[in-house]
N, C-alpha and C. Protein backbone atom coordinates (compact mmCIF):
# COMPACT_ATOMS: atom_id res chain seq x y z
N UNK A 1 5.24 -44.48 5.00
CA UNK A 1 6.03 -43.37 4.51
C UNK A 1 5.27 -42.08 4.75
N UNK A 2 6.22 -40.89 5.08
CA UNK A 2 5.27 -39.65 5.48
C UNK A 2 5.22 -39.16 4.16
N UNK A 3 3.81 -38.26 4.50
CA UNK A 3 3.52 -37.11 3.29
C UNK A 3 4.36 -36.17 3.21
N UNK A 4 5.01 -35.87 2.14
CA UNK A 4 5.87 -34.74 2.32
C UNK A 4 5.13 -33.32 1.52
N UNK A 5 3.99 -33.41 1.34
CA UNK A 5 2.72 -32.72 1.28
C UNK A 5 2.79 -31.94 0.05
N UNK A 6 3.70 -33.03 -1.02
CA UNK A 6 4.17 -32.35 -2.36
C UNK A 6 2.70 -32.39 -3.25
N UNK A 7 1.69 -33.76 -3.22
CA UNK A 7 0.65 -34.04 -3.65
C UNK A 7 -0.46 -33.11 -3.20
N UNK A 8 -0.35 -32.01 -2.51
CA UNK A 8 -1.08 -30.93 -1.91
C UNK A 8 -1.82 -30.19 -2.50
N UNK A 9 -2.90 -29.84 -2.81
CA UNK A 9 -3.57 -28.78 -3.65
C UNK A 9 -3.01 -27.41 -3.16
N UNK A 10 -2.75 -26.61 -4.25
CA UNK A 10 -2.02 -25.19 -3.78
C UNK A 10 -3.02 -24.19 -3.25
N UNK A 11 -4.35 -24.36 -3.59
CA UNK A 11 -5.82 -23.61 -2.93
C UNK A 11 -5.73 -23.98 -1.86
N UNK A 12 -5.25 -24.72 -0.95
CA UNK A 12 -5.67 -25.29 0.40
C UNK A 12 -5.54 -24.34 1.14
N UNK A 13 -4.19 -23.61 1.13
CA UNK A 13 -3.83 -22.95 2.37
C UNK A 13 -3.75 -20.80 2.01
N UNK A 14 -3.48 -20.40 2.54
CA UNK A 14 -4.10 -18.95 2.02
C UNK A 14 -2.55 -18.50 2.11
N UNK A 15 -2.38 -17.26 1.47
CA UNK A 15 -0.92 -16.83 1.32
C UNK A 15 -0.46 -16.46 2.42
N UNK A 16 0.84 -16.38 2.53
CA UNK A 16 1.30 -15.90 4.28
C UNK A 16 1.68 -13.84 4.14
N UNK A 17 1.72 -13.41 4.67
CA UNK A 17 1.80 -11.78 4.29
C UNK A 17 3.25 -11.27 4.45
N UNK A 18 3.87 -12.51 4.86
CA UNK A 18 5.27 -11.67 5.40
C UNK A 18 6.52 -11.75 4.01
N UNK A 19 6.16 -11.96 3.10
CA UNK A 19 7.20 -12.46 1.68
C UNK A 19 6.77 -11.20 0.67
N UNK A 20 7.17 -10.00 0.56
CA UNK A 20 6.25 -9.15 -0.21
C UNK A 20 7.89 -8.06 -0.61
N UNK A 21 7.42 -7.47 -1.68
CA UNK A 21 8.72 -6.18 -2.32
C UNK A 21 8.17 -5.46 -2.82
N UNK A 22 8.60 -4.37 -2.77
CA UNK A 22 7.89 -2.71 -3.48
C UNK A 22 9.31 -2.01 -4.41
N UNK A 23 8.44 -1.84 -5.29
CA UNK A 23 9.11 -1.04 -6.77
C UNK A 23 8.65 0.26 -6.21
N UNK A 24 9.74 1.29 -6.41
CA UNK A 24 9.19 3.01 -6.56
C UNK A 24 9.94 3.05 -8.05
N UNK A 25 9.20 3.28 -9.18
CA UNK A 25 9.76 3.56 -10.42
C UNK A 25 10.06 2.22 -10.56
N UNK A 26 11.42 2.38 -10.59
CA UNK A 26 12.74 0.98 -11.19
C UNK A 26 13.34 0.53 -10.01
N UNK A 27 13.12 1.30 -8.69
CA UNK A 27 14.10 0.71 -7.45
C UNK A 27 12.98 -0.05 -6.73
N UNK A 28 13.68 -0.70 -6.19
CA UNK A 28 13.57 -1.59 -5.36
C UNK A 28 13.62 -1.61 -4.22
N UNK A 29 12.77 -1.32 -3.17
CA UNK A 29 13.05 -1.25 -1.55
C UNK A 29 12.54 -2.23 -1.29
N UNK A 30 13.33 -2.31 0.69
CA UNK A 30 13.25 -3.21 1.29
C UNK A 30 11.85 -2.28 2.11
N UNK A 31 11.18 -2.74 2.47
CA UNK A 31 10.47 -2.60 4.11
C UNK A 31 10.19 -3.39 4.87
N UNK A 32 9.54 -2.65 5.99
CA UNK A 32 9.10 -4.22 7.63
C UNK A 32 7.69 -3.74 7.18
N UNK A 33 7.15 -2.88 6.54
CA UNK A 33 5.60 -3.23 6.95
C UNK A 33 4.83 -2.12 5.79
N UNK A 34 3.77 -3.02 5.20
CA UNK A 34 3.26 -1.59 4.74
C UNK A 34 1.62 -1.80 4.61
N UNK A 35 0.71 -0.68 5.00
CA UNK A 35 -0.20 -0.89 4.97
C UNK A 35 -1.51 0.81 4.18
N UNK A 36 -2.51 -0.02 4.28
CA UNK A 36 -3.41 1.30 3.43
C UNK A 36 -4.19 1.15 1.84
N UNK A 37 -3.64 -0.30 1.76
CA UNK A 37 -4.20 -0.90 0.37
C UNK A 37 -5.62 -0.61 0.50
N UNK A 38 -6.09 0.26 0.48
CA UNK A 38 -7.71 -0.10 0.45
C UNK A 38 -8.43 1.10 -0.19
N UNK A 39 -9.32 0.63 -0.99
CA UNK A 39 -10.41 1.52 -1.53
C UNK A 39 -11.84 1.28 -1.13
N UNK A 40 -12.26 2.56 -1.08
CA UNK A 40 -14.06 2.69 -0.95
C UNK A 40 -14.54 3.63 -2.44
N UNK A 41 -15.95 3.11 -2.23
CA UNK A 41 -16.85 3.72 -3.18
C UNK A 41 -17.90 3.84 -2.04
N UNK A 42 -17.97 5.52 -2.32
CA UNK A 42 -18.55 6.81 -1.27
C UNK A 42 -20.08 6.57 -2.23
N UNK A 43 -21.30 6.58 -1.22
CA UNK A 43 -22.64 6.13 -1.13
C UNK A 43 -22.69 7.75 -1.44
N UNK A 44 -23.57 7.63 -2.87
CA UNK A 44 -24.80 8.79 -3.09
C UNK A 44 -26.47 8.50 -2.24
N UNK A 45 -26.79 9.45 -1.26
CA UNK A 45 -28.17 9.26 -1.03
C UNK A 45 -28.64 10.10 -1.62
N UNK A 46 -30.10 9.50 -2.23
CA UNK A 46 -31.56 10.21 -3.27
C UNK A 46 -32.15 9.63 -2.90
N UNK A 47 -33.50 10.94 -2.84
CA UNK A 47 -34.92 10.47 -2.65
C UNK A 47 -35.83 11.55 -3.36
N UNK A 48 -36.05 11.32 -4.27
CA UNK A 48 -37.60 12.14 -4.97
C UNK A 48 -38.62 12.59 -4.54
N UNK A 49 -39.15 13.23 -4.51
CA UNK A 49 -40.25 13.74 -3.90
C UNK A 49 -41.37 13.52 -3.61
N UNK A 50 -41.83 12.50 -4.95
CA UNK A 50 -42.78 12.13 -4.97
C UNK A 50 -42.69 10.28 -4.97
N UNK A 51 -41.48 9.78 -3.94
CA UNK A 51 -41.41 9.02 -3.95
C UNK A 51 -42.38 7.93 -2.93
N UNK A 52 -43.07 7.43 -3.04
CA UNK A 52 -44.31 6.50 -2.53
C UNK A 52 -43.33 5.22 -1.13
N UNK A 53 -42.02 5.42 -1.40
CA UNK A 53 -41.46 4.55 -0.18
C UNK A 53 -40.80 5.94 0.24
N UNK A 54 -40.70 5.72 1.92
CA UNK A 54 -40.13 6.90 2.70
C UNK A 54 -38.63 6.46 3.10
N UNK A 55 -38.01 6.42 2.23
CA UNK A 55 -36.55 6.20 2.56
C UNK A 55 -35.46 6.43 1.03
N UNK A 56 -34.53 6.71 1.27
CA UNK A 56 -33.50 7.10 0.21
C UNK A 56 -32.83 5.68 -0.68
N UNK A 57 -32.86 6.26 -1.61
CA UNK A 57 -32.24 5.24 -2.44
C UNK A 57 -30.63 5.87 -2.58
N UNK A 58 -29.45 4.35 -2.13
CA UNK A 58 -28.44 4.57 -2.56
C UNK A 58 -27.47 3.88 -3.70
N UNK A 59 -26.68 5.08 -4.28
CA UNK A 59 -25.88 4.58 -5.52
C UNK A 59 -24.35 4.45 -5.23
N UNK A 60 -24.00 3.64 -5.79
CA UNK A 60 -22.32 3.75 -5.59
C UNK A 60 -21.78 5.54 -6.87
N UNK A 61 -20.91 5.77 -5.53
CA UNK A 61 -20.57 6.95 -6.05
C UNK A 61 -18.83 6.90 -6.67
N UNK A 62 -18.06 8.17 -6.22
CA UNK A 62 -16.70 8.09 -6.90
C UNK A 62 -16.21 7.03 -5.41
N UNK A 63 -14.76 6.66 -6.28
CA UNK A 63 -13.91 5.91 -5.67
C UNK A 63 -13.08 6.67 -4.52
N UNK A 64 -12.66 6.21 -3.23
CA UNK A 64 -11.71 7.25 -3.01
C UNK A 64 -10.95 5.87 -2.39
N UNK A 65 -9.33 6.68 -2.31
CA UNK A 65 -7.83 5.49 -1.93
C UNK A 65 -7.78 6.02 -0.89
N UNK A 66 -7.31 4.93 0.19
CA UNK A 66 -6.55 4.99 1.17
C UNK A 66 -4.86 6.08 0.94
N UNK A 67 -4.31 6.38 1.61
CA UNK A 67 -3.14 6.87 1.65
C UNK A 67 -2.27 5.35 2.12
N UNK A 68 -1.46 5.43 1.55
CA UNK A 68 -0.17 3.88 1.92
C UNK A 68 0.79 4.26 2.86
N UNK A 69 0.67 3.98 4.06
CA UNK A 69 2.04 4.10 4.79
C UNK A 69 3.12 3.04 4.65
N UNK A 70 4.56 2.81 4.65
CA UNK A 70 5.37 2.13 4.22
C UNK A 70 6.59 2.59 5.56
N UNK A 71 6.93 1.41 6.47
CA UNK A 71 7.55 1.93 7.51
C UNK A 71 9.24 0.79 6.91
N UNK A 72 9.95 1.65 7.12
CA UNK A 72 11.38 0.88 6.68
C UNK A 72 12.50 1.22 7.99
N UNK A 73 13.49 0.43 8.37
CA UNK A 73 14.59 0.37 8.94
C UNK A 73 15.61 1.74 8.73
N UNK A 74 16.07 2.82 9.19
CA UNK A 74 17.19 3.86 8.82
C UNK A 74 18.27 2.79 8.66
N UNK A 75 18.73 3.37 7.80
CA UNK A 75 20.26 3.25 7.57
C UNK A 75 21.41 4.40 7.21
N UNK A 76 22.61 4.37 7.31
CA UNK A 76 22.99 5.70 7.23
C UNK A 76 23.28 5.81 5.64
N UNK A 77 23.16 7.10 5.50
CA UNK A 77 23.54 7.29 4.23
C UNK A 77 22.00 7.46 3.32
N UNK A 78 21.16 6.37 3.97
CA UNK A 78 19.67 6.60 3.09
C UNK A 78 18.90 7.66 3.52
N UNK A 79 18.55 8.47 2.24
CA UNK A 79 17.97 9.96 2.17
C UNK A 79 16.89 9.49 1.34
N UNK A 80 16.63 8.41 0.42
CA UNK A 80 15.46 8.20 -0.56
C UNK A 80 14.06 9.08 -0.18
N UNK A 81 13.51 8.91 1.34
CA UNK A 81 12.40 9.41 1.39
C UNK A 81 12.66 10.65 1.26
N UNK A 82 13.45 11.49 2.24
CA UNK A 82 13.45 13.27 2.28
C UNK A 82 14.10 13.42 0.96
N UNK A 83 14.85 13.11 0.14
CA UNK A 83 14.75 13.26 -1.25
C UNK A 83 13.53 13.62 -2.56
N UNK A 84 12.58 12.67 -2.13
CA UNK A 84 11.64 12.76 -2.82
C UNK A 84 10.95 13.84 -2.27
N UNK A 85 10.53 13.67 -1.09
CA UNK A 85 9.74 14.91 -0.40
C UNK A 85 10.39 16.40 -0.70
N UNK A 86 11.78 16.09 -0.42
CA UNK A 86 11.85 17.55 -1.33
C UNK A 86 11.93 18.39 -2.43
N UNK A 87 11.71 17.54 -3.26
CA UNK A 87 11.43 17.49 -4.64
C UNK A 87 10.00 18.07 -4.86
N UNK A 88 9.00 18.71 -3.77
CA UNK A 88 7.74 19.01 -4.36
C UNK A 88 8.49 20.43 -4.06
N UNK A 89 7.56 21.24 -5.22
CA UNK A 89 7.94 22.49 -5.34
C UNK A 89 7.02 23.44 -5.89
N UNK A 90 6.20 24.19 -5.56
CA UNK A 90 5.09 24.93 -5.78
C UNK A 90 4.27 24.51 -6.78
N UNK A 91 3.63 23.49 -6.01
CA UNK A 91 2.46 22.65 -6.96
C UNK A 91 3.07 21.75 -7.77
N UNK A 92 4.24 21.25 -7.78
CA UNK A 92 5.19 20.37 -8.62
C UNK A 92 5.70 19.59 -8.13
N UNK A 93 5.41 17.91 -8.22
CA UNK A 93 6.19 16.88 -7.48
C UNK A 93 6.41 15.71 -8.63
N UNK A 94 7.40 14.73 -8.20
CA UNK A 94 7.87 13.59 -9.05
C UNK A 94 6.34 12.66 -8.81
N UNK A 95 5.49 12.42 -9.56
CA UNK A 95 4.68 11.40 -9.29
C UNK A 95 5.02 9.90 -10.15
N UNK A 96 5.47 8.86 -9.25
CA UNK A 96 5.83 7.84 -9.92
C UNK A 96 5.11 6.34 -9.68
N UNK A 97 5.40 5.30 -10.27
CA UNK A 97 4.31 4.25 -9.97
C UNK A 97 4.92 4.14 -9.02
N UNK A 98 4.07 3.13 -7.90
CA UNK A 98 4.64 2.34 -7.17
C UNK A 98 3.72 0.81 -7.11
N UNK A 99 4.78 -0.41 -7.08
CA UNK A 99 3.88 -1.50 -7.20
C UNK A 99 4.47 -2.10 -5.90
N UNK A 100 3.52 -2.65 -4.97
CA UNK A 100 3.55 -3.71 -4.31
C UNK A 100 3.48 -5.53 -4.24
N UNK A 101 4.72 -6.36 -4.21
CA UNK A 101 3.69 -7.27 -5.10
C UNK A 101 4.15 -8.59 -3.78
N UNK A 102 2.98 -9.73 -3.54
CA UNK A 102 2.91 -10.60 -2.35
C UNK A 102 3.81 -11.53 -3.42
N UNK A 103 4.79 -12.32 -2.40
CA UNK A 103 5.36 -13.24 -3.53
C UNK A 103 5.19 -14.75 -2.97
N UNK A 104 5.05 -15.32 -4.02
CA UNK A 104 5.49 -16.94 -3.45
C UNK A 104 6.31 -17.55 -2.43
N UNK A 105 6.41 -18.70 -2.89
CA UNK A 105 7.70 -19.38 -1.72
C UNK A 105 9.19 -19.39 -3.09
N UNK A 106 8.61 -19.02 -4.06
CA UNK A 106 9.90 -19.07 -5.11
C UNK A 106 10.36 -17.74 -5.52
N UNK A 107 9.62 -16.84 -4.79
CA UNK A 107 9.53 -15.38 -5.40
C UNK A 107 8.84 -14.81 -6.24
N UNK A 108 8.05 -15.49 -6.93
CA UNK A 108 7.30 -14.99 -7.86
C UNK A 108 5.66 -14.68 -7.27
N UNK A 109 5.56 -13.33 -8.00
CA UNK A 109 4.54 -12.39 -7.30
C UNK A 109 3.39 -12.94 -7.86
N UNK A 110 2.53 -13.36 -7.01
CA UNK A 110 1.31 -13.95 -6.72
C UNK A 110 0.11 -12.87 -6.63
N UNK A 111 -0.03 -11.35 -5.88
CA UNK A 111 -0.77 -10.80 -5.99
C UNK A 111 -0.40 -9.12 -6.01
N UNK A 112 -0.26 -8.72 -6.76
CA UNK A 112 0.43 -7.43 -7.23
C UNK A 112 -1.23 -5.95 -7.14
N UNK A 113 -0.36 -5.01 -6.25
CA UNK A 113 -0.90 -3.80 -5.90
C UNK A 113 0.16 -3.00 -6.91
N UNK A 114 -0.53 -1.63 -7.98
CA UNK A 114 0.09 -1.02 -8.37
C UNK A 114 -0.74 0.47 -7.89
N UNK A 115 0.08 1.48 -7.56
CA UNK A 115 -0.55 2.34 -7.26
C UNK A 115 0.33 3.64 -8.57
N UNK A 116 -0.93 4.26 -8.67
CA UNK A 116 -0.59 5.44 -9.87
C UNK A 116 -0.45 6.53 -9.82
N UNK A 117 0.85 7.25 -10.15
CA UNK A 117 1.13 8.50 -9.71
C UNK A 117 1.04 9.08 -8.21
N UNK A 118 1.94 8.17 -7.55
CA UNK A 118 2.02 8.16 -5.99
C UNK A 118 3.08 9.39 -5.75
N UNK A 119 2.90 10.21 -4.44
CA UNK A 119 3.68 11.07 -3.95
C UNK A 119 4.04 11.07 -2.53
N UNK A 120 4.87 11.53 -1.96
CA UNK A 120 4.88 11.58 -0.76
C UNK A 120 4.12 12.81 0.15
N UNK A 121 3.20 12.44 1.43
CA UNK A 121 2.73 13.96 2.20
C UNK A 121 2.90 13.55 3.21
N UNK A 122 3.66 12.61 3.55
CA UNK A 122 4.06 12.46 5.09
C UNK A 122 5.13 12.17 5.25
N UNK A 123 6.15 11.76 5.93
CA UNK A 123 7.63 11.55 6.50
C UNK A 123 7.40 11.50 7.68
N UNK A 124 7.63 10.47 8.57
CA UNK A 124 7.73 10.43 10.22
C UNK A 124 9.19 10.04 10.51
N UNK A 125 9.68 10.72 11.18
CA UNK A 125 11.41 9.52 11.93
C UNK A 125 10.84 8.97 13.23
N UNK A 126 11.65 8.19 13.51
CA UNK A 126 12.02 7.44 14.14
C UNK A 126 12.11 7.95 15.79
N UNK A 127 11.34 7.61 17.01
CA UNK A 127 11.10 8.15 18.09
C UNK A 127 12.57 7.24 19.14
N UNK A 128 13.19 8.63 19.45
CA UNK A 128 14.55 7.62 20.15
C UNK A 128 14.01 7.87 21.66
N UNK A 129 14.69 6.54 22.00
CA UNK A 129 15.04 6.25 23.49
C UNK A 129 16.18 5.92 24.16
N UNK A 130 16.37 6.19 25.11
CA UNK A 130 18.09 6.14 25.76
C UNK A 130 17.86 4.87 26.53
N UNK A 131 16.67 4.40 26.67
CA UNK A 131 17.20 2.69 27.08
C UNK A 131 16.33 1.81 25.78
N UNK A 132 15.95 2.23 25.32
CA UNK A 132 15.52 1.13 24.36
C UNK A 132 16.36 0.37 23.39
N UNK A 133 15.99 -0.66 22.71
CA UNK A 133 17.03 -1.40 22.09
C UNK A 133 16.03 -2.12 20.94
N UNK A 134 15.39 -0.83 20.15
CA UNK A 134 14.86 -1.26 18.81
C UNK A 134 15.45 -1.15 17.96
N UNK A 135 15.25 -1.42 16.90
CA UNK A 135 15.81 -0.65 15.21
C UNK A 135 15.13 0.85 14.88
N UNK A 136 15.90 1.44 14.78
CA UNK A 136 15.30 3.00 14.45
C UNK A 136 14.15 2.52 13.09
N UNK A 137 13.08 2.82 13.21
CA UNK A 137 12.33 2.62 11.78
C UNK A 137 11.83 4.41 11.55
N UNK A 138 11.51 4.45 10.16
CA UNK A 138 10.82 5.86 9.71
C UNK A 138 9.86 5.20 8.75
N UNK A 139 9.02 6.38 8.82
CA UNK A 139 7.62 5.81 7.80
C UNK A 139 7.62 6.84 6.99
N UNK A 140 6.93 6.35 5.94
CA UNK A 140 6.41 7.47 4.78
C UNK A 140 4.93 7.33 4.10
N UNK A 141 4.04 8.14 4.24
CA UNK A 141 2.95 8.29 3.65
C UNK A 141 2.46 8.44 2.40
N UNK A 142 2.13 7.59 1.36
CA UNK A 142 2.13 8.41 0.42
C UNK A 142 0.52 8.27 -0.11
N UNK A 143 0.03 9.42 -1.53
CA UNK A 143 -0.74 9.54 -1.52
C UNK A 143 -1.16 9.22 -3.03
N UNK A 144 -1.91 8.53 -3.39
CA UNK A 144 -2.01 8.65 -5.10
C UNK A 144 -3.39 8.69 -5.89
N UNK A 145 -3.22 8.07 -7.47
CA UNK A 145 -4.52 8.46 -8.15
C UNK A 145 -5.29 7.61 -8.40
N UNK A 146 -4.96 6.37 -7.74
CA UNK A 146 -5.94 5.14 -7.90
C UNK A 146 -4.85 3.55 -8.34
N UNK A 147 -5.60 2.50 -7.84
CA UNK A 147 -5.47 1.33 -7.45
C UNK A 147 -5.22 0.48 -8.05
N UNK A 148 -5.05 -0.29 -8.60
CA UNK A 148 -4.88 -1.55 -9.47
C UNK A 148 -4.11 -2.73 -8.81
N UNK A 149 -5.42 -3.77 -8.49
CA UNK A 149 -5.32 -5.31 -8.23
C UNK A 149 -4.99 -6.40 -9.26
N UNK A 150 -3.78 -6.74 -9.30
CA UNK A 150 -3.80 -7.88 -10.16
C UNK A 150 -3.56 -9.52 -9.74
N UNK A 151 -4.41 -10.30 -9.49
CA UNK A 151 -4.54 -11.48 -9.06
C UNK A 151 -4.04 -12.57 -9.28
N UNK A 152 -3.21 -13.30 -9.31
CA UNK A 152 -2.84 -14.69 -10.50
C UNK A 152 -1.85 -15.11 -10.66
C-alpha cells in the first residue's frame, strides 16, 4: 500500500511562498508579489584612545526597515493605490497597519509580517507594449515605522 504521506512530520518540508494575503487596515488585497520584508541594525564604530588593541569596537545600533514594494494586477475601476497617495497633504497622511501573513495549505496564517503605520512614497504603472501580451501590473512602495514577526 502507498504512503499517502499523512504520517509525515509537518517540520520536514519548509513553507512554499506562493499562498500569502495582505490586510491594509480591514481590506483585503489580492497581489502577485511582494517583497522588502527586511530589517538591519546599523553598526556603531568606537575606539578610545587609549585603547591597547588597534582596531574599533562594534555595537549594534538603531534599527532601520526596508521599504515594501507590493506589485498587483490593474483592474478597471481600482483607484485604492492613487487614493491613498493622494490623501498625503502637507505633512499629513493616512498611516495604517498593514499585515502580511504566509498561509497554510488550509489557509491559516503560519507566519505573519505586520508593518506599523505604513504609507505610500511610491506608485509605479504599468509599462505598455503594442505587441506584448502581459497583464498590466502596478506597484506601490510603501514606507513605515517598524516590523513585527510573528511565528507559529
Amino acid at each position: 500500500m502507498a504512503d499517502d504521506g499523512s504520517a509525515q512530520s509537518t517540520a520536514v518540508w519548509p513553507l512554499p511562498k506562493f499562498h500569502f494575503e495582505v490586510k491594509w487596515d480591514a481590506n483585503v488585497m489580492s497581489f502577485q508579489e511582494v517583497s522588502g520584508l527586511d530589517v538591519q541594525s546599523e553598526e556603531i564604530k568606537y575606539r578610545h584612545g587609549d585603547s591597547p588593541v588597534f582596531s574599533v569596537i562594534k555595537m549594534p545600533g538603531m534599527k532601520k526597515y526596508g521599504n515594501v514594494t507590493m506589485k498587483k494586477g490593474i483592474f478597471k475601476g481600482d483607484n485604492k493605490f492613487w487614493d491613498w497617495l493622494n490623501e498625503i497633504k502637507m505633512n499629513t497622511i493616512k498611516r495604517v497597519p498593514v499585515t502580511i501573513s504566509l498561509l497554510d495549505e488550509t489557509g491559516a496564517p503560519t507566519m505573519v509580517w505586520t508593518l506599523e503605520n505604513a504609507w505610500p512614497t511610491k506608485i509605479q504603472g504599468t509599462d505598455l507594449k503594442s505587441e506584448g501580451n502581459e497583464v498590466a501590473v502596478e506597484s506601490i512602495e510603501i514606507v513605515h515605522e517598524g516590523l513585527t514577526i510573528a511565528n507559529g
